[in-house]
N, C-alpha and C. Protein backbone atom coordinates (compact mmCIF):
# COMPACT_ATOMS: atom_id res chain seq x y z
N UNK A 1 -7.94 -10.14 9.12
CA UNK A 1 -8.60 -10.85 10.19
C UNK A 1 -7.54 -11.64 10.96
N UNK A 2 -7.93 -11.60 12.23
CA UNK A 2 -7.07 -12.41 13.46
C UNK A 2 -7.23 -13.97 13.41
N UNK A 3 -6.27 -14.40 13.76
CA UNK A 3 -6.46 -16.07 13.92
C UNK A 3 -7.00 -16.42 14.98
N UNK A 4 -7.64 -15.05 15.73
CA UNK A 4 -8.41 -15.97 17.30
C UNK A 4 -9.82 -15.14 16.39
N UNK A 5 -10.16 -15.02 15.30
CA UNK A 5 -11.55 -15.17 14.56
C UNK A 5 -12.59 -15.93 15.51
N UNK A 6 -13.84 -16.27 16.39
CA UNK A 6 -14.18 -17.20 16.45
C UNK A 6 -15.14 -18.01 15.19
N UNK A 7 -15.57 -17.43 13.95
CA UNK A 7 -16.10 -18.06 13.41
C UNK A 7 -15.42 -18.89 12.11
N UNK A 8 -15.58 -19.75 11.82
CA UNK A 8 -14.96 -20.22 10.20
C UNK A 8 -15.91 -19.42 9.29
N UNK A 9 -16.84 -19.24 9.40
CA UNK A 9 -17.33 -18.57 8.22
C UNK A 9 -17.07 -17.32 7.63
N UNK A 10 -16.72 -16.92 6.58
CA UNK A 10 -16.40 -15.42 5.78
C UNK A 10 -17.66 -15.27 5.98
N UNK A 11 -18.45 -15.15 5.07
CA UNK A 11 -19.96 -14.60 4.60
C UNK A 11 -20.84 -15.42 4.21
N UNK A 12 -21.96 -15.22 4.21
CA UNK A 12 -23.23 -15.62 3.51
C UNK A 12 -23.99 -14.87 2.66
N UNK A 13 -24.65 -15.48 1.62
CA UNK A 13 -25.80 -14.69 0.23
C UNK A 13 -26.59 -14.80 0.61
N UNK A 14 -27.67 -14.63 0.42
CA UNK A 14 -29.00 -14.99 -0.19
C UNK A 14 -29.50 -14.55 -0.95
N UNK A 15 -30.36 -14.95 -1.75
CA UNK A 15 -31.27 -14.34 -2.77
C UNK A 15 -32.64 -13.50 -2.71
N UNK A 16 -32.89 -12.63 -3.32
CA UNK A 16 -34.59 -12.18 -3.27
C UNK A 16 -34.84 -11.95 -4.68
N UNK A 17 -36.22 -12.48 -4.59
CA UNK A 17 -36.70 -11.59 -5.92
C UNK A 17 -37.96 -10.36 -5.52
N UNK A 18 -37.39 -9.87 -4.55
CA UNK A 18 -37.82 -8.33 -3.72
C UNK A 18 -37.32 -8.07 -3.24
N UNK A 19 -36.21 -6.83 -3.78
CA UNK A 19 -34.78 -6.73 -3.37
C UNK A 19 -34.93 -5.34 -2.39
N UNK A 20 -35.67 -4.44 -2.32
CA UNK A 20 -36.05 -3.40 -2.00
C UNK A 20 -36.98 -3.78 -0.36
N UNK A 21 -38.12 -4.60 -0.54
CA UNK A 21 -38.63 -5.01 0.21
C UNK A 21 -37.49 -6.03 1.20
N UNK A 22 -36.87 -6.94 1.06
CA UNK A 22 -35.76 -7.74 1.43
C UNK A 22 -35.00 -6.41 2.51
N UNK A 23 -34.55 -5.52 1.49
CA UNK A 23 -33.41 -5.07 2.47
C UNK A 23 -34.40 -4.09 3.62
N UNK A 24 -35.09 -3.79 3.12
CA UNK A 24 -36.14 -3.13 4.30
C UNK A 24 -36.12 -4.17 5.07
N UNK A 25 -36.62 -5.07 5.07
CA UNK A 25 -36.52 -6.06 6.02
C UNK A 25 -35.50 -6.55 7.58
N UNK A 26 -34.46 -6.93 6.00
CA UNK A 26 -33.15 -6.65 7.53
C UNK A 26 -32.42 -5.36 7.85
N UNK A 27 -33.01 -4.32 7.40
CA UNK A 27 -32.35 -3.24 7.97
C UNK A 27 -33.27 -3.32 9.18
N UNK A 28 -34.13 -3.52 9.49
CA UNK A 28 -34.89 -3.58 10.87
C UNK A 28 -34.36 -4.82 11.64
N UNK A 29 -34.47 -5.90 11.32
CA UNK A 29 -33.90 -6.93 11.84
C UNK A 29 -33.04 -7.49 12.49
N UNK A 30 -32.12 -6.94 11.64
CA UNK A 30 -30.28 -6.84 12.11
C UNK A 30 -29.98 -5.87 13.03
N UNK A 31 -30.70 -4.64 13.09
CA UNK A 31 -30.15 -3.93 14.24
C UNK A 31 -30.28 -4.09 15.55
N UNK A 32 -31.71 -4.93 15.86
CA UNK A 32 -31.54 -5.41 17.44
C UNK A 32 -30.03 -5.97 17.69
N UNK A 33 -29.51 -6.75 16.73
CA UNK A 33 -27.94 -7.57 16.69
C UNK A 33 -26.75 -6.75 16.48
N UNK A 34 -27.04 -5.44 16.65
CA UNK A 34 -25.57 -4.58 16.14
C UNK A 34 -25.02 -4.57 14.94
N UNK A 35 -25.86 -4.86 13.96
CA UNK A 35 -25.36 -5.14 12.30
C UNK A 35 -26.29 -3.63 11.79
N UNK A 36 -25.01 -3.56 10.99
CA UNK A 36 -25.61 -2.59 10.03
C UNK A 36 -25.12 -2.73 8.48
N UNK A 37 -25.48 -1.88 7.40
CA UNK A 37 -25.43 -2.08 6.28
C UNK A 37 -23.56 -1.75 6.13
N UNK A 38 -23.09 -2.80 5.34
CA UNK A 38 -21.56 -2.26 5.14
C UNK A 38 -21.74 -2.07 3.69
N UNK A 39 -21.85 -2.32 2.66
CA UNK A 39 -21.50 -2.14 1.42
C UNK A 39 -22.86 -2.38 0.75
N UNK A 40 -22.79 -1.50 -0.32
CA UNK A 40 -24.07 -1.32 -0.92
C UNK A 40 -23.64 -1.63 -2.68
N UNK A 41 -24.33 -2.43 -3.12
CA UNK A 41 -24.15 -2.07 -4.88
C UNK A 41 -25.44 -2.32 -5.46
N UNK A 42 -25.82 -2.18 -6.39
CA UNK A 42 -27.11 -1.97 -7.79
C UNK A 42 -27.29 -3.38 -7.31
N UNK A 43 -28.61 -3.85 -6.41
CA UNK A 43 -28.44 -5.47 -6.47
C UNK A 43 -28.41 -5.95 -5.44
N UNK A 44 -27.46 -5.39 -3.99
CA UNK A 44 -26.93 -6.24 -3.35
C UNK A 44 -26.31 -5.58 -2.50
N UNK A 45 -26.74 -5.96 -0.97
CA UNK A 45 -26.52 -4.88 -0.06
C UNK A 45 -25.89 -5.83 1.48
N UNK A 46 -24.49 -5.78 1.97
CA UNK A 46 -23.91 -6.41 2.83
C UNK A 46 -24.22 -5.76 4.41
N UNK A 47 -24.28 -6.96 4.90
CA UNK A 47 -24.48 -6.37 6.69
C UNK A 47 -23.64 -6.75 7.42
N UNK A 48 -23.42 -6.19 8.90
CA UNK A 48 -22.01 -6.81 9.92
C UNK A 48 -21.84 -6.03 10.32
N UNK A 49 -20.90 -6.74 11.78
CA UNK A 49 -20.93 -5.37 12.92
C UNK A 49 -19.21 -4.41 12.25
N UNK A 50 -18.12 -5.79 11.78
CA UNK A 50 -17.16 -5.11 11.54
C UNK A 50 -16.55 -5.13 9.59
N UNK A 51 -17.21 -6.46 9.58
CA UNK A 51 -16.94 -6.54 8.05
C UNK A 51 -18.18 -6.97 7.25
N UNK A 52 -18.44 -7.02 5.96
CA UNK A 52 -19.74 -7.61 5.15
C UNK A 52 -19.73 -8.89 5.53
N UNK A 53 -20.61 -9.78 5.99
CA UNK A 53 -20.88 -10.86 6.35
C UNK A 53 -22.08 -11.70 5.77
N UNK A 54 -23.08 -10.93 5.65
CA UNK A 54 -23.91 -11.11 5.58
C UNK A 54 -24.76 -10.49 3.91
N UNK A 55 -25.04 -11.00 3.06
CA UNK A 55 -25.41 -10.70 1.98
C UNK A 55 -26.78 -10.49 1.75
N UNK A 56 -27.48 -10.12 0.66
CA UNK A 56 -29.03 -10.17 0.53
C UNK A 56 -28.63 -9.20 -1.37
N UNK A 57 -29.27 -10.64 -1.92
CA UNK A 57 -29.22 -9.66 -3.44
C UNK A 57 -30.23 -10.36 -4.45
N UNK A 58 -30.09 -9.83 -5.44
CA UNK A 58 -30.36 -10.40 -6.80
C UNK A 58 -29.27 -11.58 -7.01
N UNK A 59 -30.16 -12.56 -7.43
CA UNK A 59 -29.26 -13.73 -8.05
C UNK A 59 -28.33 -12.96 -9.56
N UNK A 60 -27.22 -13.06 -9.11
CA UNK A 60 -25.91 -12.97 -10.15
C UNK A 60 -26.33 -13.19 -11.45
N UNK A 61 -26.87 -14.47 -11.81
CA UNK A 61 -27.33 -15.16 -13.08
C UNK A 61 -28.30 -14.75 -13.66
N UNK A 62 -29.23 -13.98 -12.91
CA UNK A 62 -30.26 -12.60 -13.05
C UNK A 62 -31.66 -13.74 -13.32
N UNK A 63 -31.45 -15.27 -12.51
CA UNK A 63 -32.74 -15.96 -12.91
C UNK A 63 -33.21 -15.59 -11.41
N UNK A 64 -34.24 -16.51 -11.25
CA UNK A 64 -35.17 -16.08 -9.99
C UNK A 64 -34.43 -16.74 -8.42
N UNK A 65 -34.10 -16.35 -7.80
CA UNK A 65 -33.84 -16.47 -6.62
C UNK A 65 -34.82 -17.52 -5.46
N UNK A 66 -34.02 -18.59 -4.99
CA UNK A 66 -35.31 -20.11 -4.59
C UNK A 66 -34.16 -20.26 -3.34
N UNK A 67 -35.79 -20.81 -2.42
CA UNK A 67 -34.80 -20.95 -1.08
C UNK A 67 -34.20 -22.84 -1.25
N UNK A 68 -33.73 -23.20 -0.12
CA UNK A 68 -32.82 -23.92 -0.18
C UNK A 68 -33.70 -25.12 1.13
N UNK A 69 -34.09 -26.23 0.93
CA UNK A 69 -34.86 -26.99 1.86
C UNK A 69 -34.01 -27.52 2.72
N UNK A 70 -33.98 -27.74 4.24
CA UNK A 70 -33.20 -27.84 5.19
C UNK A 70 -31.67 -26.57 5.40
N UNK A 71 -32.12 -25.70 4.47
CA UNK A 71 -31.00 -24.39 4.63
C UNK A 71 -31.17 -23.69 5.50
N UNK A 72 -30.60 -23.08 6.73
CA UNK A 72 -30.83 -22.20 7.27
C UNK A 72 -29.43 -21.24 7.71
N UNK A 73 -29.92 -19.94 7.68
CA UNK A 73 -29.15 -18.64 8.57
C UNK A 73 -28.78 -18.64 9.88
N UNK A 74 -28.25 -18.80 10.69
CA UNK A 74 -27.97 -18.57 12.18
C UNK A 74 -27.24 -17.42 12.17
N UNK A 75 -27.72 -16.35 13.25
CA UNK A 75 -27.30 -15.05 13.53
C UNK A 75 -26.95 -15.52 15.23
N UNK A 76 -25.68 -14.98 15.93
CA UNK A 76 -25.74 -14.80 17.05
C UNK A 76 -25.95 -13.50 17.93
N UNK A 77 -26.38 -13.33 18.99
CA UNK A 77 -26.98 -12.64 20.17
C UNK A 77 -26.48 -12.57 20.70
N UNK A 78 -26.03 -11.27 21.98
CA UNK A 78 -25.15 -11.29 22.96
C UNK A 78 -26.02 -11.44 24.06
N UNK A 79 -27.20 -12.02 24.20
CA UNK A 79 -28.09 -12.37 25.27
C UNK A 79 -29.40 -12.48 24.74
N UNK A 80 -30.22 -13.00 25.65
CA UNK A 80 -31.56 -13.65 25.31
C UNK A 80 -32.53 -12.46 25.20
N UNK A 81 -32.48 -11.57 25.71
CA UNK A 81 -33.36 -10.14 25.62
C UNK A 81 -32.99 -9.64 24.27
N UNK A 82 -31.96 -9.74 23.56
CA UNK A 82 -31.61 -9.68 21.77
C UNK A 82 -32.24 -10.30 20.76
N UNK A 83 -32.14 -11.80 21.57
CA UNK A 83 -33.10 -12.82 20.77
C UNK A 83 -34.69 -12.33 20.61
N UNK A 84 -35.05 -11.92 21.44
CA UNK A 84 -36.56 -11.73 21.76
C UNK A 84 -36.65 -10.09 20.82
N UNK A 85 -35.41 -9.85 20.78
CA UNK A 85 -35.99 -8.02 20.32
C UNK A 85 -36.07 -8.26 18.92
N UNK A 86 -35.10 -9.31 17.85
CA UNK A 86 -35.23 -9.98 17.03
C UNK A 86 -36.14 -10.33 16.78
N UNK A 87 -36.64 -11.34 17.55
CA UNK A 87 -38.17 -11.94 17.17
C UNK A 87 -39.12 -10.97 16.66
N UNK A 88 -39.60 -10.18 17.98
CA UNK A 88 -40.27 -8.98 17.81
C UNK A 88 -40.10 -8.10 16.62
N UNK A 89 -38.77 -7.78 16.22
CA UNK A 89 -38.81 -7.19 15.23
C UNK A 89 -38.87 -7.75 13.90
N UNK A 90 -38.83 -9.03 13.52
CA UNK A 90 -38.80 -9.95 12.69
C UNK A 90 -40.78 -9.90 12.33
N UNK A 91 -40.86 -10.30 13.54
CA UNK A 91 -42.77 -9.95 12.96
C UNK A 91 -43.46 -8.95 12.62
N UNK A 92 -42.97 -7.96 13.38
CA UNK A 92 -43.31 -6.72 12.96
C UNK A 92 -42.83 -6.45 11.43
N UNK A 93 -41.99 -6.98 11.21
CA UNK A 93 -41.46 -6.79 9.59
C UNK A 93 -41.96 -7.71 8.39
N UNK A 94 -43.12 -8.48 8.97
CA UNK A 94 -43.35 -9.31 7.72
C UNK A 94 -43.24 -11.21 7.87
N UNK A 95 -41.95 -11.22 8.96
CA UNK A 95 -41.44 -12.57 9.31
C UNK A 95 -43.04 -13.26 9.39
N UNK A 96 -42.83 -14.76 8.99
CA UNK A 96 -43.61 -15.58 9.54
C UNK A 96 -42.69 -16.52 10.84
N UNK A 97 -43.57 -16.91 11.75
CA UNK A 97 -42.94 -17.25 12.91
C UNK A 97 -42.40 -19.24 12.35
N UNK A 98 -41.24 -19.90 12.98
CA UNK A 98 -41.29 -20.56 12.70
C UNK A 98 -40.32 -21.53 13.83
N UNK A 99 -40.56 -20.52 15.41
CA UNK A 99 -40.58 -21.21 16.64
C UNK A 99 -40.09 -20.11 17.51
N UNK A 100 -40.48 -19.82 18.23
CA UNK A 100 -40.69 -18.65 19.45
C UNK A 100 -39.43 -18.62 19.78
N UNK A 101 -38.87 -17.74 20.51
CA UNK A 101 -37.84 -17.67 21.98
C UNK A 101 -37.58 -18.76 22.74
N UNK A 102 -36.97 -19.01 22.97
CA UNK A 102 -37.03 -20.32 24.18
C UNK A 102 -36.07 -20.99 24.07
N UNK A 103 -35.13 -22.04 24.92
CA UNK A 103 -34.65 -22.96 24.77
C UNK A 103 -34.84 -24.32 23.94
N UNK A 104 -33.97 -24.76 23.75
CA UNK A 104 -34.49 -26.53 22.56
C UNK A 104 -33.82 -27.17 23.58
N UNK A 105 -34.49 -28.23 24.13
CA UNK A 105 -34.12 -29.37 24.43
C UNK A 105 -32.98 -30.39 24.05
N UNK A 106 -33.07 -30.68 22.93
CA UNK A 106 -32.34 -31.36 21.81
C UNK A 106 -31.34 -30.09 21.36
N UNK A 107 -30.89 -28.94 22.08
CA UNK A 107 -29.85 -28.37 21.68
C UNK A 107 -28.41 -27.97 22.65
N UNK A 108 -28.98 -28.36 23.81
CA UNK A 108 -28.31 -28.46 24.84
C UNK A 108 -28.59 -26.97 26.00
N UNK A 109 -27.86 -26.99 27.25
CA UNK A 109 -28.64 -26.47 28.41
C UNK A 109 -28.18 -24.64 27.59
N UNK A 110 -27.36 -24.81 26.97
CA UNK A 110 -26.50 -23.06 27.14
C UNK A 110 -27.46 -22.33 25.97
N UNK A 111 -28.56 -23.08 25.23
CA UNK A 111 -28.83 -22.41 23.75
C UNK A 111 -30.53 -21.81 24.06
N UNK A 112 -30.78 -20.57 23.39
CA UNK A 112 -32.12 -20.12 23.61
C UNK A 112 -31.91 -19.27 22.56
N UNK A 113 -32.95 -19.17 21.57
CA UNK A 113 -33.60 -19.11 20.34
C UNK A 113 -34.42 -18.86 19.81
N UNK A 114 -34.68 -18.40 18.93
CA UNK A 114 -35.46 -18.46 17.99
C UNK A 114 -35.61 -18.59 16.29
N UNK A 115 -36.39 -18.75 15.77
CA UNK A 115 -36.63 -19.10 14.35
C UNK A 115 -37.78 -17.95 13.45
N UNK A 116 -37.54 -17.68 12.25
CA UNK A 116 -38.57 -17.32 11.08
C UNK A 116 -38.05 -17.67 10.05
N UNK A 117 -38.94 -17.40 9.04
CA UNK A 117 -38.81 -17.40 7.73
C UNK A 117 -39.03 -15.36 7.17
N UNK A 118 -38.03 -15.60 6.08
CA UNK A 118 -38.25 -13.91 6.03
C UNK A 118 -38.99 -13.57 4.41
N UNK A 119 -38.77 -12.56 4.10
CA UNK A 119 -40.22 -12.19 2.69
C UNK A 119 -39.93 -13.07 1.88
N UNK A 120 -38.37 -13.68 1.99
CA UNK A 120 -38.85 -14.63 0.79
C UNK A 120 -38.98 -16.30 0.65
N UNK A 121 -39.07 -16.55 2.25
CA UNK A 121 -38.97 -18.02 2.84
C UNK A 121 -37.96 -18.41 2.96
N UNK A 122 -36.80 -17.79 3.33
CA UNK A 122 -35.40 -18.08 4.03
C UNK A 122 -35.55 -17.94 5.24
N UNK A 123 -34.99 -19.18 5.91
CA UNK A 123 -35.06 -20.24 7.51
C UNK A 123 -34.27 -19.33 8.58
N UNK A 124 -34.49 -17.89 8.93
CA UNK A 124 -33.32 -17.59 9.71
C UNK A 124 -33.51 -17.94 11.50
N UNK A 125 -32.48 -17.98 12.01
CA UNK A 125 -32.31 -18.56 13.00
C UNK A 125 -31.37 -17.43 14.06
N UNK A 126 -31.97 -17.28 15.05
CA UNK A 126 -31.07 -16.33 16.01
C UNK A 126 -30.85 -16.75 17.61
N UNK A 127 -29.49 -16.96 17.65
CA UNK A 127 -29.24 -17.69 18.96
C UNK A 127 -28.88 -17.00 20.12
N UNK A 128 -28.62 -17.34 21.49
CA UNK A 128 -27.54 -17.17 22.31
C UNK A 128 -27.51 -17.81 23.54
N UNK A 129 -26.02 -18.13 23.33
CA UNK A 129 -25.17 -19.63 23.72
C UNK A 129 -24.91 -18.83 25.00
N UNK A 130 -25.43 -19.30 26.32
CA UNK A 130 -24.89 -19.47 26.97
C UNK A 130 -23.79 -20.07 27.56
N UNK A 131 -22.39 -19.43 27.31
CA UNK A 131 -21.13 -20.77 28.15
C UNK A 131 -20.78 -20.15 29.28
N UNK A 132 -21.65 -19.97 30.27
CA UNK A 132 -21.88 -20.60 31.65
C UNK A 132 -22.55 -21.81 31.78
N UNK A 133 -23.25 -21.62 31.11
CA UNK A 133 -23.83 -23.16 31.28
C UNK A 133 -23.59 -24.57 30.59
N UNK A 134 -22.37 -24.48 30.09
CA UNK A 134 -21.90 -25.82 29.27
C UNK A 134 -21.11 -26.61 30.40
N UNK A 135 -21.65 -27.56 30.28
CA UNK A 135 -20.90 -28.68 30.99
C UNK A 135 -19.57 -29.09 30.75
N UNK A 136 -18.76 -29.51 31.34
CA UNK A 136 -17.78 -30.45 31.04
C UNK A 136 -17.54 -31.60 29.98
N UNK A 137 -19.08 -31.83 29.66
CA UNK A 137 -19.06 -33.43 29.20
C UNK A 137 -19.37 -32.97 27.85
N UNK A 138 -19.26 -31.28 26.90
CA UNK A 138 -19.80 -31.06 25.68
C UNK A 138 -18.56 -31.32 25.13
């Protein structure tokens, strides 16, 4: 990896204890976003456009898999018609809704969004940042 990376983050896990159902899930999900499955093992199946990023497995410790209160996923979008194909496909898959498309107020002018929870009540979140529209003063 390059040092003009824009993200700090390597990867993220999560857990299911419906590991089959789970990855059905974001194999629909992730592809409005250009992610697809990179690595597969007995358990545990990685997504991303260029490297595994993104995790979904059986807890390691082989106990039950529990979401995390104030935890959430953020996926980014290369435009707001992504966000929305997300959404859409997020419900169609099971998602419960847990705030529409739209801009946040309290997130500033460049951000439009959305929110669910997925089969197993993990907070995911899918953005896109407009920077045309960031001010000077961020």
């Amino acid at each position: 990896m390059s040092d003009d990376m824009p993200s700090i983050i390597s990867h993220v896990s999560i857990g299911t204890n419906q590991f089959e159902q789970a990855v059905s899930f974001y194999d629909k999900v992730l592809e409005p976003l250009g992610c697809k499955r990179m690595m597969e093992y007995p358990g545990a199946v990685a997504y991303g456009k260029q490297f595994p990023e993104f995790w979904v497995q059986t807890p390691i410790d082989g106990k039950t898999a529990t979401i995390g209160n104030g935890t959430h996923i953020g996926f980014l979008a290369p435009s707001k018609q992504v966000v929305d194909a997300f959404f859409q496909a997020a419900l169609a898959a099971g998602a419960k809704e847990e705030g529409a498309p739209g801009p946040r107020q309290d997130y500033g002018e460049p951000y439009y969004g959305c929110f669910v929870r997925d089969l197993d009540g993990h907070k995911i979140e899918v953005h896109f940042w407009d920077v045309s529209l960031m001010s000077q003063n961020m």
